[in-house]
N, C-alpha and C. Protein backbone atom coordinates (compact mmCIF):
# COMPACT_ATOMS: atom_id res chain seq x y z
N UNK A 1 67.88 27.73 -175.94
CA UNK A 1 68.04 28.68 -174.83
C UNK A 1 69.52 28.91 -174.56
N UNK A 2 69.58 30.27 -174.23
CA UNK A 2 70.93 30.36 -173.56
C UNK A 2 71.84 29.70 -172.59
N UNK A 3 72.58 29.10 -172.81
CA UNK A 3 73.49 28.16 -171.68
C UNK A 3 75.23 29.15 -171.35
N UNK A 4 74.94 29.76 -170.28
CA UNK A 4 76.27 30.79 -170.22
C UNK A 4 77.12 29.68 -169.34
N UNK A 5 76.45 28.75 -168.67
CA UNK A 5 77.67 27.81 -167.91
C UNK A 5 78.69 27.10 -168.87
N UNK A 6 78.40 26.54 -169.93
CA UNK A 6 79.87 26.35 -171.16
C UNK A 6 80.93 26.55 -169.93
N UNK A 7 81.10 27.83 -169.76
CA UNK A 7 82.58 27.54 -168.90
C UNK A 7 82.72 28.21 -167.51
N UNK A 8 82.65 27.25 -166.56
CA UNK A 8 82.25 27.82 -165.05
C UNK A 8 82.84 28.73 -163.83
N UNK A 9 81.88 29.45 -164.64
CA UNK A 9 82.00 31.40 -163.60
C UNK A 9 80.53 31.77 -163.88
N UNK A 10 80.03 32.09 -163.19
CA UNK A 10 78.54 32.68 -162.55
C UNK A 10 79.12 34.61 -163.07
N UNK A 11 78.11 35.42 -163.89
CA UNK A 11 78.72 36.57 -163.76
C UNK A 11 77.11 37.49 -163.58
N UNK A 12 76.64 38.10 -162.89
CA UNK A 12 75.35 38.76 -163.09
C UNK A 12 75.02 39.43 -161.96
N UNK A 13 74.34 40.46 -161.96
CA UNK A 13 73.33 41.35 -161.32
C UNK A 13 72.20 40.88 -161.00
N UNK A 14 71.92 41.52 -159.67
CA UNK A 14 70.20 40.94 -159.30
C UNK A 14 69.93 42.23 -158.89
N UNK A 15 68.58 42.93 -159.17
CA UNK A 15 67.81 44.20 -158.90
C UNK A 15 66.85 43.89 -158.32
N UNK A 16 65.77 44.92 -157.69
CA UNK A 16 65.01 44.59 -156.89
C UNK A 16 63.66 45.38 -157.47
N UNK A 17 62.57 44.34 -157.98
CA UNK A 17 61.69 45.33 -159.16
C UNK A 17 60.68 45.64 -158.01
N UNK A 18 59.91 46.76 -157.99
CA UNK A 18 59.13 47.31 -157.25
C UNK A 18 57.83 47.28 -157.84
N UNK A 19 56.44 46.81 -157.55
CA UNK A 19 54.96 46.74 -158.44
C UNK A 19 54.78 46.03 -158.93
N UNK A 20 54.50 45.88 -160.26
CA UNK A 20 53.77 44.48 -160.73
C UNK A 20 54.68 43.97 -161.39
N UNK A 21 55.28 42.56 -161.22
CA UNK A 21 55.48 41.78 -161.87
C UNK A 21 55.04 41.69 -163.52
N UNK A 22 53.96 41.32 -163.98
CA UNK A 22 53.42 41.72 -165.13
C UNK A 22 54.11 42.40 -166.35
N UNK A 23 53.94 43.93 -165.31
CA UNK A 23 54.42 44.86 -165.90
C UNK A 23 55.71 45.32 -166.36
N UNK A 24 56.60 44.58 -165.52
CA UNK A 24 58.32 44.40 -165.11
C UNK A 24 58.03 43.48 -166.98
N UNK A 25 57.44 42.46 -166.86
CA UNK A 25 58.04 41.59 -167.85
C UNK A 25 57.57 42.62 -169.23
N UNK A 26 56.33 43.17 -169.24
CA UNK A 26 55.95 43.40 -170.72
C UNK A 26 56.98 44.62 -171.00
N UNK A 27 57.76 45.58 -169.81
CA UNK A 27 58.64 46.41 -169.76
C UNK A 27 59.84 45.96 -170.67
N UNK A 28 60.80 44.93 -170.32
CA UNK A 28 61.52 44.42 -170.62
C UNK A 28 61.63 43.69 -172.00
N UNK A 29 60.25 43.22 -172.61
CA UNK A 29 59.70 42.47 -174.11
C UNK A 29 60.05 43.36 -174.98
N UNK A 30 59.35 44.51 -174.23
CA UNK A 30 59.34 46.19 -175.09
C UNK A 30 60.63 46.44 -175.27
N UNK A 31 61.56 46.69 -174.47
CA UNK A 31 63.23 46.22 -174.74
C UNK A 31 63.84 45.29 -175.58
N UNK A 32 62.96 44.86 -175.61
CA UNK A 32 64.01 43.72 -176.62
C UNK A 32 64.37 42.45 -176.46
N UNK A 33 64.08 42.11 -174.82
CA UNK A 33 64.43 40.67 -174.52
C UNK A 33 62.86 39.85 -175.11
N UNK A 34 63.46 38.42 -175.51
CA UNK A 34 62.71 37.69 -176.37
C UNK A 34 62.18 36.64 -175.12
N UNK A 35 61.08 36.80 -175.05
CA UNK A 35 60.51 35.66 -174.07
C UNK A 35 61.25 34.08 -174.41
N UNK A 36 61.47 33.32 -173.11
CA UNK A 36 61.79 31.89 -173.17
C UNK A 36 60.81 31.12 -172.62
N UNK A 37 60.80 31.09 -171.43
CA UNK A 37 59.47 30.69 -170.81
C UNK A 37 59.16 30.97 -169.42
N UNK A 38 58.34 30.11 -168.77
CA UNK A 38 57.94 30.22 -166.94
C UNK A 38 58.31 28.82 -166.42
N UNK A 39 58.54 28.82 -165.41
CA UNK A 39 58.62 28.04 -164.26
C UNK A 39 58.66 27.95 -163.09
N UNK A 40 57.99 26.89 -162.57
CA UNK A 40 58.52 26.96 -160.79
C UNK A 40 59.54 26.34 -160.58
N UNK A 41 60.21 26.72 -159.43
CA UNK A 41 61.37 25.88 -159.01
C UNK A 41 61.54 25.77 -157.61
N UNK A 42 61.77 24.82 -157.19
CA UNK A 42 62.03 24.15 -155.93
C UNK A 42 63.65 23.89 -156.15
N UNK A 43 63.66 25.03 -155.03
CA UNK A 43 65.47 24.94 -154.66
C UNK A 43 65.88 24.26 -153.75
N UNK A 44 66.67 23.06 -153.62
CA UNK A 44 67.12 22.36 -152.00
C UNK A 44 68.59 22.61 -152.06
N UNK A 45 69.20 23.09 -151.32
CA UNK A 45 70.74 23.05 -151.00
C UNK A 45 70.96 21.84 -149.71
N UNK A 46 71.93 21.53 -150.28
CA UNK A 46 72.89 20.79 -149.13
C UNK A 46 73.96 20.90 -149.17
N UNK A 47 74.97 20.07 -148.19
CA UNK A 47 75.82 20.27 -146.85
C UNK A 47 76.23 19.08 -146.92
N UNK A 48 77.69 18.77 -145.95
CA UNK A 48 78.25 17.59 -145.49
C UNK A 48 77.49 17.95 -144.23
N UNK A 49 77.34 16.65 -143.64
CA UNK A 49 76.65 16.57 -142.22
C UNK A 49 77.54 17.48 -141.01
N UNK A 50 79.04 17.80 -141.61
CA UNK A 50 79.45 18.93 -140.76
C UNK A 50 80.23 19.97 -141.12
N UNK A 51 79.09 20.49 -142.41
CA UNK A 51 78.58 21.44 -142.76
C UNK A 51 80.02 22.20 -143.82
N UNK A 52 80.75 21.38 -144.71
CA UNK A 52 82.42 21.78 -144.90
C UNK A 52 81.95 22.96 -146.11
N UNK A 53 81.08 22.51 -146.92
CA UNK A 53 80.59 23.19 -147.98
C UNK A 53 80.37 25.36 -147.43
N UNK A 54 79.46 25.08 -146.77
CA UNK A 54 79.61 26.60 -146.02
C UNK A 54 80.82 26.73 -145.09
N UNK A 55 81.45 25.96 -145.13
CA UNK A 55 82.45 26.50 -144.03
C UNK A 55 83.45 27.07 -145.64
N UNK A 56 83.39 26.50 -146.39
CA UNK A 56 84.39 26.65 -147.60
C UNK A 56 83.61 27.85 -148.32
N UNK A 57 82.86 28.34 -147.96
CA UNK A 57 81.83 29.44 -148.81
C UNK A 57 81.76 28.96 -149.84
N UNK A 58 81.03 27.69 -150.17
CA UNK A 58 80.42 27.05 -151.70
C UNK A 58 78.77 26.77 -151.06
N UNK A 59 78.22 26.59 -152.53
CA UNK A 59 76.84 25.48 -152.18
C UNK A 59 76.83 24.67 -152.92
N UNK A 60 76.04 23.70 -152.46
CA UNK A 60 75.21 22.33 -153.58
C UNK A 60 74.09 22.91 -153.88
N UNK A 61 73.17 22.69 -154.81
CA UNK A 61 72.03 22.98 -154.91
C UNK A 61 71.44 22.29 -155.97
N UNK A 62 70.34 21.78 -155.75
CA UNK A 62 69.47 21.06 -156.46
C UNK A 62 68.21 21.62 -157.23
N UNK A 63 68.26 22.12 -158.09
CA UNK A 63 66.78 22.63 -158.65
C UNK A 63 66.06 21.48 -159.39
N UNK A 64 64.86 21.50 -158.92
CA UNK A 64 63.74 21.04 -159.55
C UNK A 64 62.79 21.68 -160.32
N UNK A 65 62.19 21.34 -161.37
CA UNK A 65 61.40 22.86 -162.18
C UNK A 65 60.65 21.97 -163.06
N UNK A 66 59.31 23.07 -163.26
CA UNK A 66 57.84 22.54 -163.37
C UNK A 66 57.50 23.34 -164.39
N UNK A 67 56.99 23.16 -165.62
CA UNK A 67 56.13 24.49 -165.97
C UNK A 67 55.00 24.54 -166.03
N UNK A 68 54.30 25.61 -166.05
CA UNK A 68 52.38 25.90 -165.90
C UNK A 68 51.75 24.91 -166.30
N UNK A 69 52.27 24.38 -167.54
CA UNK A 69 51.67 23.28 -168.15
C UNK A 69 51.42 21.91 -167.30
N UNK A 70 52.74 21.80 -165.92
CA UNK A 70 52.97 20.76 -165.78
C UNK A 70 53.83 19.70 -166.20
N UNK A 71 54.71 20.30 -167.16
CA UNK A 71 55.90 19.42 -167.83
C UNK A 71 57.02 19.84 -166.68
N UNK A 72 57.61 18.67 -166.64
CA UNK A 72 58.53 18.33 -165.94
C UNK A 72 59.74 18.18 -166.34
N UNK A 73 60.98 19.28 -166.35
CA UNK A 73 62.18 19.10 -166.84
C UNK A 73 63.26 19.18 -166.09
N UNK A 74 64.47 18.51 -166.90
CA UNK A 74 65.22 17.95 -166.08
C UNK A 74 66.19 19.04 -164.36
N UNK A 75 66.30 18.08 -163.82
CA UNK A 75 67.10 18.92 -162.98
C UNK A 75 68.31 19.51 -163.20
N UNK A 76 68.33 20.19 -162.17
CA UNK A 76 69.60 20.72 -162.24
C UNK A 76 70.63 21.10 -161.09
N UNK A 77 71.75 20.28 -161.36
CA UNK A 77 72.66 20.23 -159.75
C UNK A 77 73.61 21.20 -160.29
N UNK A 78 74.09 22.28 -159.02
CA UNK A 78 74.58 23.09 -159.14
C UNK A 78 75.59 23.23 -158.37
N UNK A 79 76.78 23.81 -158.45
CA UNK A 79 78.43 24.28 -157.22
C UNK A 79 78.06 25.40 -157.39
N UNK A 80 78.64 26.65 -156.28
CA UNK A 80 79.20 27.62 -156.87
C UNK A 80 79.48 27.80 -155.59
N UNK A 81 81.27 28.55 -155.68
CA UNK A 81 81.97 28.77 -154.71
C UNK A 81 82.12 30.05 -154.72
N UNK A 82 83.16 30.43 -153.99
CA UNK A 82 83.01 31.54 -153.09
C UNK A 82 82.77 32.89 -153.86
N UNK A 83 82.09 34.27 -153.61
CA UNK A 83 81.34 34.78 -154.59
C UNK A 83 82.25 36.14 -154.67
N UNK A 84 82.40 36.74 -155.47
CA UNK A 84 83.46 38.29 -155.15
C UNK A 84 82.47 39.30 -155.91
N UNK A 85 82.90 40.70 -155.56
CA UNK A 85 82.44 41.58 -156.48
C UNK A 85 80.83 42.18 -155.37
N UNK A 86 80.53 43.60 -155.89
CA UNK A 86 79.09 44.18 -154.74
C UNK A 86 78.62 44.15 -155.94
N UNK A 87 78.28 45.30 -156.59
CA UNK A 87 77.08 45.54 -157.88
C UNK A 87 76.63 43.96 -158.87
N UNK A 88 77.67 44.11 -159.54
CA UNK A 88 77.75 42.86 -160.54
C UNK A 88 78.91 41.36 -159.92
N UNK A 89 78.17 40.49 -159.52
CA UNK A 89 78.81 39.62 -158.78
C UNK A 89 79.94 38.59 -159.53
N UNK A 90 80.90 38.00 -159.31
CA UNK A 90 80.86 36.57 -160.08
C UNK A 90 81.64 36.06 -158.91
N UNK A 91 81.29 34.31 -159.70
CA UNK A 91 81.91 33.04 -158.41
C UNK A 91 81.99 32.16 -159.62
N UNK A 92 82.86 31.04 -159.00
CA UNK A 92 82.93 29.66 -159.97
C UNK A 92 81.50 29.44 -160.04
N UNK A 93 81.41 28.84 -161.02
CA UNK A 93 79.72 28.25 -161.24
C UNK A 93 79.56 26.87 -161.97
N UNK A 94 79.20 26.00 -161.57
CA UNK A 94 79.04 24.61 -162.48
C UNK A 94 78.02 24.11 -162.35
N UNK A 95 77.11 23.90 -163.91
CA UNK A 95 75.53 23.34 -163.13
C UNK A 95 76.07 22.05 -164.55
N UNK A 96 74.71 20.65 -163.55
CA UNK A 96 74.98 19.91 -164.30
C UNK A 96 73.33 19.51 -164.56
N UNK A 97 73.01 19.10 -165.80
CA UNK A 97 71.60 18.74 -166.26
C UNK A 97 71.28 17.21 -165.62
N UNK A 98 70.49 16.94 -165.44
CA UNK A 98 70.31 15.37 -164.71
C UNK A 98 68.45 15.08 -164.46
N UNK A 99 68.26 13.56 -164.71
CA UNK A 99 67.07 13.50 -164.65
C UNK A 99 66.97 11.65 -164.62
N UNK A 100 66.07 10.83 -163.87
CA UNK A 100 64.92 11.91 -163.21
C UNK A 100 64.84 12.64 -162.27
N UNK A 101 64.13 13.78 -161.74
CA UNK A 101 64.65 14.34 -160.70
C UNK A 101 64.39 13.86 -159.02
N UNK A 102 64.09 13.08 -158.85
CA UNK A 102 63.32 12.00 -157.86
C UNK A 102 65.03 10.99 -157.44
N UNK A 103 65.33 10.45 -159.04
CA UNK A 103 66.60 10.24 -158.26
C UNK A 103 67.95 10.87 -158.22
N UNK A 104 68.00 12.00 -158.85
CA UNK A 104 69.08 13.13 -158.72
C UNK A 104 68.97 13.13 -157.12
N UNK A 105 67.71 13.38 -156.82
CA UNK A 105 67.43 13.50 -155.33
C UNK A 105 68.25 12.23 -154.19
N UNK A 106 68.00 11.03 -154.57
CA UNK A 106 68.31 10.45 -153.85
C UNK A 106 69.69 9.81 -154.30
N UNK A 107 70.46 9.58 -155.53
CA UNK A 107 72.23 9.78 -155.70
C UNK A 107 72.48 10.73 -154.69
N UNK A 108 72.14 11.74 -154.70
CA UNK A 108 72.93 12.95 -153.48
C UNK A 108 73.02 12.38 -152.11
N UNK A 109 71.46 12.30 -151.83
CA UNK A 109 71.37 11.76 -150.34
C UNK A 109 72.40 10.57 -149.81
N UNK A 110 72.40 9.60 -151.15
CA UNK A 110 73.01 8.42 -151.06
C UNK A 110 74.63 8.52 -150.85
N UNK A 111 74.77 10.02 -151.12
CA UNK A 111 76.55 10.32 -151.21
C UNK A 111 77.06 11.01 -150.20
N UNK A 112 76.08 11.13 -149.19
CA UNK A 112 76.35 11.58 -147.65
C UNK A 112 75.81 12.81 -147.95
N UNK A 113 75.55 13.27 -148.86
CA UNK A 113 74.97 14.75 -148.44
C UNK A 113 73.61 15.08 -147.74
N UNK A 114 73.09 15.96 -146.87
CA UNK A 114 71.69 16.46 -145.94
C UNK A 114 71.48 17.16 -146.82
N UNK A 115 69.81 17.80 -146.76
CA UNK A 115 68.97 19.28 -146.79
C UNK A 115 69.68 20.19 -145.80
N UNK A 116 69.62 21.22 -146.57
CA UNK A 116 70.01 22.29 -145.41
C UNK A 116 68.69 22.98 -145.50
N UNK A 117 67.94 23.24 -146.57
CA UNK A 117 67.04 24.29 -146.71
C UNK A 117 66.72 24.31 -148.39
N UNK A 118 65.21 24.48 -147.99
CA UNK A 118 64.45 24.51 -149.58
C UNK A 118 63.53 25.68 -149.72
N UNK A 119 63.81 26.01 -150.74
CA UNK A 119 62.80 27.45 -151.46
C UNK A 119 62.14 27.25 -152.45
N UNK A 120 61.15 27.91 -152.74
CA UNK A 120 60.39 27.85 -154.23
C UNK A 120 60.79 29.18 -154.74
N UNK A 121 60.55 29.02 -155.55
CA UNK A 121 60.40 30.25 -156.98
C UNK A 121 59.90 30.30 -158.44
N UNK A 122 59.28 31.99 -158.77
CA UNK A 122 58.82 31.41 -159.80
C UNK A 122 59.87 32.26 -160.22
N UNK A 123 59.99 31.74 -161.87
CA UNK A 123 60.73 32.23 -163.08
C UNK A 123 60.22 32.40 -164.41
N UNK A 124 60.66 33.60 -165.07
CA UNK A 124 60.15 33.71 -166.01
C UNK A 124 61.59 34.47 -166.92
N UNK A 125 61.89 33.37 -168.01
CA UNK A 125 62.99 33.80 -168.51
C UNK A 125 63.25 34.23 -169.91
N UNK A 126 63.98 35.41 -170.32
CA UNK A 126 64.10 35.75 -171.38
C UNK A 126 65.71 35.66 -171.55
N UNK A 127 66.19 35.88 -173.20
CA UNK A 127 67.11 36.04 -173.68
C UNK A 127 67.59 37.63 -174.32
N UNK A 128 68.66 37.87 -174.37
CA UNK A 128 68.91 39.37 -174.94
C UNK A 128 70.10 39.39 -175.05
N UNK A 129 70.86 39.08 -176.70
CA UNK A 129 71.87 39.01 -176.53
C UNK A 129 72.32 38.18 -176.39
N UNK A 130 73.70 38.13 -175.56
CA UNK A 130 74.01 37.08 -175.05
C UNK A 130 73.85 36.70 -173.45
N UNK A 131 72.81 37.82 -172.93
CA UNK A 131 72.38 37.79 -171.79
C UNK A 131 71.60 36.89 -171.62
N UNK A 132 71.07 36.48 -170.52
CA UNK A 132 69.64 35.31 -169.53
C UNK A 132 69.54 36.97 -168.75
N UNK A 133 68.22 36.74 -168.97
CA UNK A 133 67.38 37.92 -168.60
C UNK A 133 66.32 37.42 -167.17
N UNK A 134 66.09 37.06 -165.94
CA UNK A 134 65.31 36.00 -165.49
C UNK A 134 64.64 37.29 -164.71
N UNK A 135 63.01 37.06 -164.49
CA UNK A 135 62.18 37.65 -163.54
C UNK A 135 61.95 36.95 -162.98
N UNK A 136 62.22 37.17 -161.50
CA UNK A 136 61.65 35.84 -160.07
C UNK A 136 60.64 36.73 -159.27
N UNK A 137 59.84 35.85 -158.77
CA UNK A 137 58.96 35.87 -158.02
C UNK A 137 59.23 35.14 -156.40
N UNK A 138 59.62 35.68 -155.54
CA UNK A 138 60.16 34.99 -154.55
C UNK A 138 59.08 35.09 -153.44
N UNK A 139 58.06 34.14 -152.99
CA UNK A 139 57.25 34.00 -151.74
C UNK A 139 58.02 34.94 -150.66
N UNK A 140 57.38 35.74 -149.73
CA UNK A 140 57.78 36.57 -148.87
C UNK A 140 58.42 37.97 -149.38
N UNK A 141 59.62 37.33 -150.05
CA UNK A 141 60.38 38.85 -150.78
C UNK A 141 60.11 39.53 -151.85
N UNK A 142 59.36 38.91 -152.60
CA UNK A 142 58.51 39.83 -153.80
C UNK A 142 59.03 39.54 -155.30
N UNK A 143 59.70 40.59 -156.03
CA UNK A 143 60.00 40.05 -157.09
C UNK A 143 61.47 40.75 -157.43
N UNK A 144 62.19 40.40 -158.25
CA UNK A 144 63.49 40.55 -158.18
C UNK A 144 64.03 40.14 -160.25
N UNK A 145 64.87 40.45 -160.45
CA UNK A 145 65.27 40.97 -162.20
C UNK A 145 66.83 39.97 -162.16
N UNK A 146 67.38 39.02 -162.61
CA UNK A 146 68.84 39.08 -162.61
C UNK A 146 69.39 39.00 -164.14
N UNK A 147 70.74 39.59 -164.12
CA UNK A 147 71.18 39.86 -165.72
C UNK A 147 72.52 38.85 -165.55
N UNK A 148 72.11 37.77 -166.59
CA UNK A 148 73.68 37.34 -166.47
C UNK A 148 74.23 36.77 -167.75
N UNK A 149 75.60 37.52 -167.89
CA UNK A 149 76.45 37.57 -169.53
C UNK A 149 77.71 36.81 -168.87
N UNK A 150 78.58 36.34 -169.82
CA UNK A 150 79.99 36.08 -170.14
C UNK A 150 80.82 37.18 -168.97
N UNK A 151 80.50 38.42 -169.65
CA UNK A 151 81.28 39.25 -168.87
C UNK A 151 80.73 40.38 -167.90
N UNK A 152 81.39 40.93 -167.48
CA UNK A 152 80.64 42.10 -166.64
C UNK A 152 80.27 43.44 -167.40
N UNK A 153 81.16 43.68 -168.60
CA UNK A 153 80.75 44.41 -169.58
C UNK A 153 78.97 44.38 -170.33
N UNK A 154 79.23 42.92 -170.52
CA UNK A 154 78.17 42.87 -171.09
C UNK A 154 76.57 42.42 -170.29
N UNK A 155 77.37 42.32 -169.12
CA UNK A 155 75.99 42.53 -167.80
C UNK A 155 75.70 44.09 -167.99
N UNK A 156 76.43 44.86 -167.78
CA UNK A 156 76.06 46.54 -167.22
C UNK A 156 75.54 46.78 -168.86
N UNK A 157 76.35 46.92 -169.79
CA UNK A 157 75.34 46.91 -170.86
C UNK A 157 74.39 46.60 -171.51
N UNK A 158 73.42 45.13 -171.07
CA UNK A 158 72.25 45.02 -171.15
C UNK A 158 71.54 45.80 -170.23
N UNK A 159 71.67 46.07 -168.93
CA UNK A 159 70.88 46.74 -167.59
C UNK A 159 70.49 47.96 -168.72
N UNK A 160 71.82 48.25 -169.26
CA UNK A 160 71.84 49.87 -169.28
C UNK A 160 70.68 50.06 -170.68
N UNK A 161 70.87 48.95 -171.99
CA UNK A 161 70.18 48.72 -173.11
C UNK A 161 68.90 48.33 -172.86
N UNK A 162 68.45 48.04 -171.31
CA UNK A 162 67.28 47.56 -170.87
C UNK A 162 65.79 48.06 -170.44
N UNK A 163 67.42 49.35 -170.58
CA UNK A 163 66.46 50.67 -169.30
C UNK A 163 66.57 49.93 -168.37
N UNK A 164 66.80 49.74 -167.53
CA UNK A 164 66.48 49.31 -166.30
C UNK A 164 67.89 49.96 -165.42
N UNK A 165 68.50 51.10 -165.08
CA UNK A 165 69.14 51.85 -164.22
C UNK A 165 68.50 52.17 -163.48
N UNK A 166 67.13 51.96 -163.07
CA UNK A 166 66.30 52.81 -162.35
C UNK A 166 66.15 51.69 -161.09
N UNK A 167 66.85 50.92 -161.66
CA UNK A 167 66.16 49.65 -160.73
C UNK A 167 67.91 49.36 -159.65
N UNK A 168 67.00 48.98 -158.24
CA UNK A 168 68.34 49.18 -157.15
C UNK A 168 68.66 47.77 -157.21
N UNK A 169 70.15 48.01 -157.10
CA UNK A 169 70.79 46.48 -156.94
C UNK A 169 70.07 45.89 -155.24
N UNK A 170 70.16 44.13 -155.52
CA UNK A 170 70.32 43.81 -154.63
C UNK A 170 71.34 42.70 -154.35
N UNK A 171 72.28 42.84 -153.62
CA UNK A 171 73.68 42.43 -153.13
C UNK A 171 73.46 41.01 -152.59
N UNK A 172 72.26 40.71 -151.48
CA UNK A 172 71.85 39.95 -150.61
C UNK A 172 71.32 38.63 -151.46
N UNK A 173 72.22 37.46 -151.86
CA UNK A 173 71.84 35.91 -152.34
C UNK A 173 70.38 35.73 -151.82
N UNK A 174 69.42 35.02 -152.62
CA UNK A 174 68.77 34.46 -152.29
C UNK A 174 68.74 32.96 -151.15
N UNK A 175 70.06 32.38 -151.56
CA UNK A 175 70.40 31.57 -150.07
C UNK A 175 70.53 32.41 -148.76
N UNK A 176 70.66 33.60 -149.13
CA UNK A 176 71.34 34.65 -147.68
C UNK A 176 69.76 34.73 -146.95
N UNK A 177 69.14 35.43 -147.80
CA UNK A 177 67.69 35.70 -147.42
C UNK A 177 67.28 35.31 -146.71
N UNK A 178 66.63 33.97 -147.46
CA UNK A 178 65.71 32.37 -147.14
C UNK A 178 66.43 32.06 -146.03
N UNK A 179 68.01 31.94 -145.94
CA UNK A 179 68.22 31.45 -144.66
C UNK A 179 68.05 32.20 -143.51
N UNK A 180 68.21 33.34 -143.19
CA UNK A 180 67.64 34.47 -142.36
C UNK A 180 66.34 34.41 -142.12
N UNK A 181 65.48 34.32 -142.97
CA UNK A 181 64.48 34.01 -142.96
C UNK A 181 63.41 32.60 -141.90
N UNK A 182 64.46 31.26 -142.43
CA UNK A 182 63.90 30.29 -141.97
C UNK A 182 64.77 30.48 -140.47
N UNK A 183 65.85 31.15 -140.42
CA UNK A 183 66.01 30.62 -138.94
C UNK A 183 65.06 32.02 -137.91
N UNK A 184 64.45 32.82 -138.19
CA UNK A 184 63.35 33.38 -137.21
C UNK A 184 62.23 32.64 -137.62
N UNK A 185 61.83 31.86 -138.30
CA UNK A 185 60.49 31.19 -138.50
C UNK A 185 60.89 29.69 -138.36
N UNK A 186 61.23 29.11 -137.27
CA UNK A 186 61.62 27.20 -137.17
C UNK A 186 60.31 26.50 -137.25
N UNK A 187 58.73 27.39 -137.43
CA UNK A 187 58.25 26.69 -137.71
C UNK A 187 58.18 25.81 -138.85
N UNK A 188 58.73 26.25 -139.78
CA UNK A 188 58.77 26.21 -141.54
C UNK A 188 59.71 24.96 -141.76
N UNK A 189 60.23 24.52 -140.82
CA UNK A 189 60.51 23.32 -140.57
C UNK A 189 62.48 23.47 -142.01
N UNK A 190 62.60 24.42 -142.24
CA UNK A 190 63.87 24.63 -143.16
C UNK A 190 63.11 24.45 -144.76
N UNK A 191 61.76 25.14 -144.80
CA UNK A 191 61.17 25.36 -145.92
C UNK A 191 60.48 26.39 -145.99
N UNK A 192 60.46 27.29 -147.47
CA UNK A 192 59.83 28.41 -147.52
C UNK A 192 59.29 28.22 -149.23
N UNK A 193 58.04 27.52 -149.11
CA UNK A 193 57.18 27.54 -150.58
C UNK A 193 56.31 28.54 -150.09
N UNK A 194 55.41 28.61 -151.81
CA UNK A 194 54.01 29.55 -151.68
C UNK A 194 53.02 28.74 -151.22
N UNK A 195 52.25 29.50 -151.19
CA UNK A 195 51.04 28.99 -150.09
C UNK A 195 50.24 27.99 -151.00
N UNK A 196 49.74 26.51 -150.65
CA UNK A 196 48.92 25.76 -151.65
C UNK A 196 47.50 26.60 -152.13
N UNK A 197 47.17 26.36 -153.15
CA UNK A 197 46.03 27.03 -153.73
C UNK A 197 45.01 25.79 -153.20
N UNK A 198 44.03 26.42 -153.08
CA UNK A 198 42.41 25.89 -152.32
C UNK A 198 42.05 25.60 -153.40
């Protein structure tokens, strides 16, 4: 699979796909991107207990990820600081692989860091190029496309090799969201998964 972190800068587009999911992906196959796979992911970010990380416009973030099958692979701890750019974004970016993820979980906790807030998501990821091609599925907000290359060149030129111009940027982080989100809903206790299946 594609690994664009090698050297840490975050560079990519997020669009906002409208209808079926499904259809978004077999759209995109038809293009050319080569299926990788699916997953869920459970996102937790944290914080110093007074809070320096957002005050510095960075995050921590912890992904956890599952696939359909039920295989369990490794985590993944993530930085990324402060973000520049509207259409096609970039920020420092550093993710690190780590496992098991149970105690990735608790090294952090153990190093003074809190939860600030946890999300699920699904993913479904392709390659193109030297692009990561990812379709998310986000509980509440629907579904969403992100393109991310080396450069910004070669972001706008997959969109554009993708067909996908038709599709509207969206500017707004998924941390931005979710957190907007959880603070009009305190029932959610600083969590926003999908609903358990019966």
């Amino acid at each position: 699979m594609t690994r664009l972190h090698h050297t840490p800068n975050e560079i990519e587009i997020k669009l906002r796909v409208p209808g079926d999911y499904e259809q978004m992906s077999r759209r995109i196959g038809q293009a050319g991107a080569q299926y990788v796979r699916d997953v869920t992911e459970t996102n937790i970010f944290l914080d110093t207990s007074d809070g320096q990380l957002r005050a510095g416009r960075s995050v921590l973030r912890l992904r956890h990820r599952i696939t359909p099958e039920g295989q369990v692979l490794p985590s993944i701890i993530t930085w990324k600081g402060r973000k520049s750019g509207t259409e096609i974004s970039s920020r420092p970016s550093i993710d690190v692989s780590a496992q098991p993820p149970a105690m990735v979980e608790l090294l952090l906790m153990n190093l003074g860091y809190v939860k600030t807030m946890e999300f699920q998501k699904r993913r479904r990821s392709f390659e193109f190029r030297d692009c990561l091609v990812e379709l998310d599925d986000m509980p509440v907000f629907g579904y969403f496309l992100e393109i991310e290359a080396p450069t910004e060149a070669t972001v706008a030129a997959a969109r554009h090799d993708l067909a996908l111009d038709d599709l509207a940027v969206e500017e707004t982080s998924y941390f931005s969201m979710v957190r907007t989100y959880l603070q009009k809903h305190p029932e959610l206790a600083g969590k926003l998964h999908f609903p358990m299946m019966p």
